[in-house]
Protein backbone atom coordinates (compact mmCIF):
# COMPACT_ATOMS: atom_id res chain seq x y z
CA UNK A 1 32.32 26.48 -19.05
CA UNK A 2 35.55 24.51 -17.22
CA UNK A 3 33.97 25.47 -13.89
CA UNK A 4 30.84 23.85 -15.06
CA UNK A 5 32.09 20.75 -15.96
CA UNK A 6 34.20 20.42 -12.92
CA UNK A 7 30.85 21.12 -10.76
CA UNK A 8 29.11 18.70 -12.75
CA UNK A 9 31.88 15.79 -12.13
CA UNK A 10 31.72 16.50 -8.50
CA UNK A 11 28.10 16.41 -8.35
CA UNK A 12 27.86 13.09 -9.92
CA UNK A 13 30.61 11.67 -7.50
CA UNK A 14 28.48 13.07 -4.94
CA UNK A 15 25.58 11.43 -6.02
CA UNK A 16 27.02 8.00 -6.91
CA UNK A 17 28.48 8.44 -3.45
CA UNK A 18 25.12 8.78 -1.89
CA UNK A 19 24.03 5.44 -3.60
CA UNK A 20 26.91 3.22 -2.33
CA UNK A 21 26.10 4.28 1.63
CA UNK A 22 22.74 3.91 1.18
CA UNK A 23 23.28 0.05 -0.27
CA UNK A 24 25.46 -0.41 2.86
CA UNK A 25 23.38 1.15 5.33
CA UNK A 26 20.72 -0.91 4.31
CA UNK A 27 22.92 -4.10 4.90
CA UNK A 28 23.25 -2.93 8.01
CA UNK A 29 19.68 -2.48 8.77
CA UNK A 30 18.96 -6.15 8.14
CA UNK A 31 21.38 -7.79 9.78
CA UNK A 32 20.41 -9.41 12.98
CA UNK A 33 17.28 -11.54 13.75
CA UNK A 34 13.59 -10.64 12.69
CA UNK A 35 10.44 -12.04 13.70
CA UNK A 36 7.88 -12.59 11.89
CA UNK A 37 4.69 -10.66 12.94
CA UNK A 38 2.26 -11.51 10.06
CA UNK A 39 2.24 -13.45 7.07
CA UNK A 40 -0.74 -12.70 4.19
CA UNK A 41 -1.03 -14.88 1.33
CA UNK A 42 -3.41 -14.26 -1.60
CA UNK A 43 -3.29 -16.29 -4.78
CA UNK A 44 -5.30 -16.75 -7.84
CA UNK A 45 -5.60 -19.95 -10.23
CA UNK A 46 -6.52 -19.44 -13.96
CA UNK A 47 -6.70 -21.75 -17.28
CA UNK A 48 -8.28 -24.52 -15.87
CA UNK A 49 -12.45 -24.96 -16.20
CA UNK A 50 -12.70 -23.62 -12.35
CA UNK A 51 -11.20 -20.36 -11.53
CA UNK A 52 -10.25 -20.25 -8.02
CA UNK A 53 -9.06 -17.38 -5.45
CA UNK A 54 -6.97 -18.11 -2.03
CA UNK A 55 -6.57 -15.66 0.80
CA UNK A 56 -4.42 -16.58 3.56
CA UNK A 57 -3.50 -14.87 7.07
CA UNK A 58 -0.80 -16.45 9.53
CA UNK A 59 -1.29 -17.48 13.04
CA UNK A 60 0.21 -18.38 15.78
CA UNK A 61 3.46 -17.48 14.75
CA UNK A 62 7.08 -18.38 16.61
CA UNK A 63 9.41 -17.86 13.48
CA UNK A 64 12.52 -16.15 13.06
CA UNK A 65 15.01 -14.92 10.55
CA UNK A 66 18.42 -14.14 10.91
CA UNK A 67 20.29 -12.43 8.65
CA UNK A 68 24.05 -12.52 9.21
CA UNK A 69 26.72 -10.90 7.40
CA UNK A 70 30.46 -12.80 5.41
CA UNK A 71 28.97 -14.76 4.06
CA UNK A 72 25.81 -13.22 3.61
CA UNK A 73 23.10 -15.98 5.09
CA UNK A 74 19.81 -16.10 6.56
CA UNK A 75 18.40 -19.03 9.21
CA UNK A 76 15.12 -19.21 9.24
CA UNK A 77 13.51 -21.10 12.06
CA UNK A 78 10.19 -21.56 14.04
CA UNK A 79 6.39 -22.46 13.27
CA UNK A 80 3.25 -20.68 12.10
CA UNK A 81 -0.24 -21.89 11.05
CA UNK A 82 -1.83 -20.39 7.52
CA UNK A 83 -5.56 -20.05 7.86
CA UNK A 84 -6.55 -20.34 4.02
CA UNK A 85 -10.00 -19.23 2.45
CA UNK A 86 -10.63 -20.73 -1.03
CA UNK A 87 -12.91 -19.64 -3.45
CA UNK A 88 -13.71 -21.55 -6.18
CA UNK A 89 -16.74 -20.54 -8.58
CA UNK A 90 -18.92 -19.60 -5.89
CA UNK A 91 -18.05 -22.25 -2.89
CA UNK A 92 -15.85 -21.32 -0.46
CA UNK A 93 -13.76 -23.51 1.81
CA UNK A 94 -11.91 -22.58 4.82
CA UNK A 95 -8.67 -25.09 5.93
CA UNK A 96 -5.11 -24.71 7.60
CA UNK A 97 -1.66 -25.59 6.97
CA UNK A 98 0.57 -25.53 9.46
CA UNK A 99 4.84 -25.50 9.17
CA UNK A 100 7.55 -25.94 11.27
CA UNK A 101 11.44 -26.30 11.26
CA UNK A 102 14.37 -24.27 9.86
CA UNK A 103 16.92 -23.69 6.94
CA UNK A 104 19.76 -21.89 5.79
CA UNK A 105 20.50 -19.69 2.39
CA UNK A 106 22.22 -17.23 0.98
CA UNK A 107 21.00 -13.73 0.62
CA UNK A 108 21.50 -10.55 -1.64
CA UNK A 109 20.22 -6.54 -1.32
CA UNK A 110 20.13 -4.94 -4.41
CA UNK A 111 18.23 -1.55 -3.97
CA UNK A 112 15.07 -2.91 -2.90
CA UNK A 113 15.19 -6.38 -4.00
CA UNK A 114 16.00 -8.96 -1.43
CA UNK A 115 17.26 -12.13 -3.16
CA UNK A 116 17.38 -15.72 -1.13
CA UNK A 117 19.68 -18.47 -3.06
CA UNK A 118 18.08 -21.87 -2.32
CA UNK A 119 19.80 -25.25 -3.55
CA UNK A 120 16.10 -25.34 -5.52
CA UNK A 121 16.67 -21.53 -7.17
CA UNK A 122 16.31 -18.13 -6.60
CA UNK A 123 13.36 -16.37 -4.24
CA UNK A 124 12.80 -12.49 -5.48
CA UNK A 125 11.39 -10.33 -2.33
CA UNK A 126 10.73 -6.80 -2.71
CA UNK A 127 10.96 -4.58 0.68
CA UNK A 128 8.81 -2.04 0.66
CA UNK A 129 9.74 -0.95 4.35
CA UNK A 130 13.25 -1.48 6.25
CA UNK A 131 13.96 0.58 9.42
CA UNK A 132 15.56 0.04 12.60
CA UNK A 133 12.92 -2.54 14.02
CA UNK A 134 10.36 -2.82 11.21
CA UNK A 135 10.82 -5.05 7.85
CA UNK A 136 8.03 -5.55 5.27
CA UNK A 137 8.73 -7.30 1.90
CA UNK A 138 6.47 -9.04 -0.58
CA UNK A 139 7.08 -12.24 -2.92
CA UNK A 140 5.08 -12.26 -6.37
CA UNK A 141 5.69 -15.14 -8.36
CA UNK A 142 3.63 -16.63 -11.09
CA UNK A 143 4.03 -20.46 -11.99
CA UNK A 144 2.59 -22.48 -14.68
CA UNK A 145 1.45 -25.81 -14.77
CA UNK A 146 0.57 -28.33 -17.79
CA UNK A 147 -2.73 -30.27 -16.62
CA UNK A 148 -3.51 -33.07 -19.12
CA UNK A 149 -2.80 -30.11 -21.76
CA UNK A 150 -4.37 -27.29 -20.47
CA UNK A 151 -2.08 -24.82 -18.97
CA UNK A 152 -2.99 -23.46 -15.41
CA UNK A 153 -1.47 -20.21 -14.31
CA UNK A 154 -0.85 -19.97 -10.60
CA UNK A 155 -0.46 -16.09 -9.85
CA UNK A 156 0.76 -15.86 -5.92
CA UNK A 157 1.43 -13.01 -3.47
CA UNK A 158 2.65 -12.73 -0.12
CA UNK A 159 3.42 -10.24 2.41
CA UNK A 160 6.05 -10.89 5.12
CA UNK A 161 6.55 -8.37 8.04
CA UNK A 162 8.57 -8.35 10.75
CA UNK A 163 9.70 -6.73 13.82
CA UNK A 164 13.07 -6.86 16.26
């Protein structure tokens, strides 16, 4: 029974080992610069007499992030286009945005959540692929909006990847 216990303590040292490497490896991974490859944005609007649906793909893209490490920042800088379809009970519209220029925040990893720290709050990105060269996350956020007393609920997702 001793030697048991003694395996198990070792085991979970092992294990919580394992976990702290794989945090900094992944640090690792995403420091340096990134650019982005394709943007896709979908969002849905609800609580308001018109539902309406947005898809959105990126184009002409010249952006960058770099992620840099002590302190922990990212500069993101360049310009893309965001070709928007809109459907709204039935009709569909088609029009662009377009953005250019750059800023600075902080970042966090934890796991696989990739946190920026704006001056305006906190953006929540989960990765869902890091290697070498390749880095796809996703935003989901859901906001909520009074209009002359009718709450609107603004349910938005998009998709970020990247290559080196």
């Amino acid at each position: 029974m001793k030697n048991f216990k003694i395996i198990l303590v070792i085991c979970i040292l092992v294990i919580i080992q394992s976990c702290k490497s794989d945090d900094a490896s992944s640090d690792s991974l995403l420091i340096g610069t990134w650019n982005l490859v394709s943007l896709h944005h979908t969002s849905t609007i609800t609580g308001i007499e018109i539902n309406s649906s947005t898809v959105g793909v990126g184009r002409d893209i010249n952006y960058t992030y770099t992620f840099q490490k002590n302190p922990n920042e990212v500069i993101s800088e360049g310009s893309f286009a965001l070709d928007l379809t809109t459907t709204s009970n039935g009709e569909t519209t088609k029009h662009s945005i377009g953005t250019a220029g750059s800023s600075t925040s902080n970042w966090t990893l934890e796991g696989n959540q990739l946190t920026y720290t704006w001056e305006t709050g906190n953006q929540v990105n989960t990765i869902t692929k890091l290697e070498e060269n390749a880095l796809i996350y996703t935003l989901n956020r859901t906001e909520e909006n009074n209009q002359n007393g009718t709450i609107e609920i603004t349910v938005i997702e998009e998709t970020y990847t990247f290559s080196r």
